[in-house]
Protein backbone atom coordinates (compact mmCIF):
# COMPACT_ATOMS: atom_id res chain seq x y z
CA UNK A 1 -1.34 -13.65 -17.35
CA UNK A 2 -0.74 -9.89 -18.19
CA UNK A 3 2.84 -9.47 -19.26
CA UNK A 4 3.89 -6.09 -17.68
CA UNK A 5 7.00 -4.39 -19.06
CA UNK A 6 8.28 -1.76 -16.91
CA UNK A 7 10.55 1.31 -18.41
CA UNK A 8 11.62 3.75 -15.78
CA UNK A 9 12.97 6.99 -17.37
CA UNK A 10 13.46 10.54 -15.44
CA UNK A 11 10.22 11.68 -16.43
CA UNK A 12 8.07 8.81 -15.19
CA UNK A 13 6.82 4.96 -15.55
CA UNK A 14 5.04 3.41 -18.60
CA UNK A 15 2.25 1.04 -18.42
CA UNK A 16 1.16 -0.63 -21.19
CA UNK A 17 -1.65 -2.25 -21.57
CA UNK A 18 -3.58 -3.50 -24.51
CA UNK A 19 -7.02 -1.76 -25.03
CA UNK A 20 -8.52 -3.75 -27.55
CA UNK A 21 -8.75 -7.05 -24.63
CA UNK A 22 -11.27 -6.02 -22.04
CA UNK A 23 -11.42 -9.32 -20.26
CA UNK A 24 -7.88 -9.15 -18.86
CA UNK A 25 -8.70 -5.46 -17.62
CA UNK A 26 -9.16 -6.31 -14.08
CA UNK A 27 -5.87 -8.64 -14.25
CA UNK A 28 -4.07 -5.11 -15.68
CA UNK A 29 -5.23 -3.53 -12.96
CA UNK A 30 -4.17 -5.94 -10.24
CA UNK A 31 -0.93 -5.77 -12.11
CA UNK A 32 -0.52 -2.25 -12.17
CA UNK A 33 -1.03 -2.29 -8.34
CA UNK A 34 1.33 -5.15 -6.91
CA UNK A 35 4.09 -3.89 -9.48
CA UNK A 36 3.99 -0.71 -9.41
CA UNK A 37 1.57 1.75 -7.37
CA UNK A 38 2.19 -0.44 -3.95
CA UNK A 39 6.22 -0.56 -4.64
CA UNK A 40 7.66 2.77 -2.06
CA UNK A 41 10.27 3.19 -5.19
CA UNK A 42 7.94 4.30 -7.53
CA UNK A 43 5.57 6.35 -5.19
CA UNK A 44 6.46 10.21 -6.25
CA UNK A 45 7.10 9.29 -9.67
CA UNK A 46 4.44 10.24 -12.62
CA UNK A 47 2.39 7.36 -14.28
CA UNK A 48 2.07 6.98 -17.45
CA UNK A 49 -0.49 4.50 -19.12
CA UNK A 50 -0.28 3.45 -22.87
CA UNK A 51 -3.44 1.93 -24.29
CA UNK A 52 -2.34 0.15 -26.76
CA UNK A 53 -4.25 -1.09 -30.37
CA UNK A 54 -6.44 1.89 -29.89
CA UNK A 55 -6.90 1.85 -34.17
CA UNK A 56 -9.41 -1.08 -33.61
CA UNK A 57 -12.72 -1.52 -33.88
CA UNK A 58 -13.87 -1.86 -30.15
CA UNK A 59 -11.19 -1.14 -28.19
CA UNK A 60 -11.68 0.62 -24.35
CA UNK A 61 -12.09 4.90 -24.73
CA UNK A 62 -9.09 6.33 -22.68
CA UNK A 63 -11.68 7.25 -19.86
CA UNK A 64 -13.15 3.86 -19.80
CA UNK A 65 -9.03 2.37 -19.35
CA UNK A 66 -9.13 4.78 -16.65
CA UNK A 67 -11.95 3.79 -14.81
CA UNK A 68 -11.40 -0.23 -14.99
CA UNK A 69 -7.66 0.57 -13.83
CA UNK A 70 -9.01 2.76 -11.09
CA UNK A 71 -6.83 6.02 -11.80
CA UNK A 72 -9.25 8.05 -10.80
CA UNK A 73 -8.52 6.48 -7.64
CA UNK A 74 -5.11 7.79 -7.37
CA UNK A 75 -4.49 11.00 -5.34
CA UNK A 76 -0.59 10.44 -4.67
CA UNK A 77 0.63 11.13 -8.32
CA UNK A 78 -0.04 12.17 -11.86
CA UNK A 79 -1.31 10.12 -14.17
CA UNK A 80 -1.81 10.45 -17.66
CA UNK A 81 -3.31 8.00 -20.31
């Protein structure tokens, strides 16, 4: 299970995800859908994604996070990672 810690500031919400771990990638996305892109309170705000333990040796490029998350996807929103 994907812990998912969600910070809501006036400039956006955080997701962070661990980078290094690409066999829980498809449960980080599923999270980041039921928790926050399918939730009407968060729909206009920015997303931010933090790809976290990027300093080692294999972890996921910031496109290829983007990709197995499905940001691309998103047209309602900014996203940044």
């Amino acid at each position: 299970m994907v812990i998912v810690y969600i910070i809501m500031c006036l400039a956006g919400v955080f997701f962070i995800m661990d980078s290094n771990d690409r066999d829980r990638f498809s449960e980080a996305r599923d999270d980041l859908t039921d928790c926050i892109l399918e939730q009407d309170d968060f729909r206009e705000i920015p997303l931010i994604v933090l790809a976290n333990k990027q300093d080692l040796p294999g972890a996921a490029s910031c496109e290829d996070i983007a990709e197995a998350l499905g940001l691309y996807e998103i047209k309602n929103r900014y996203v940044y990672v």
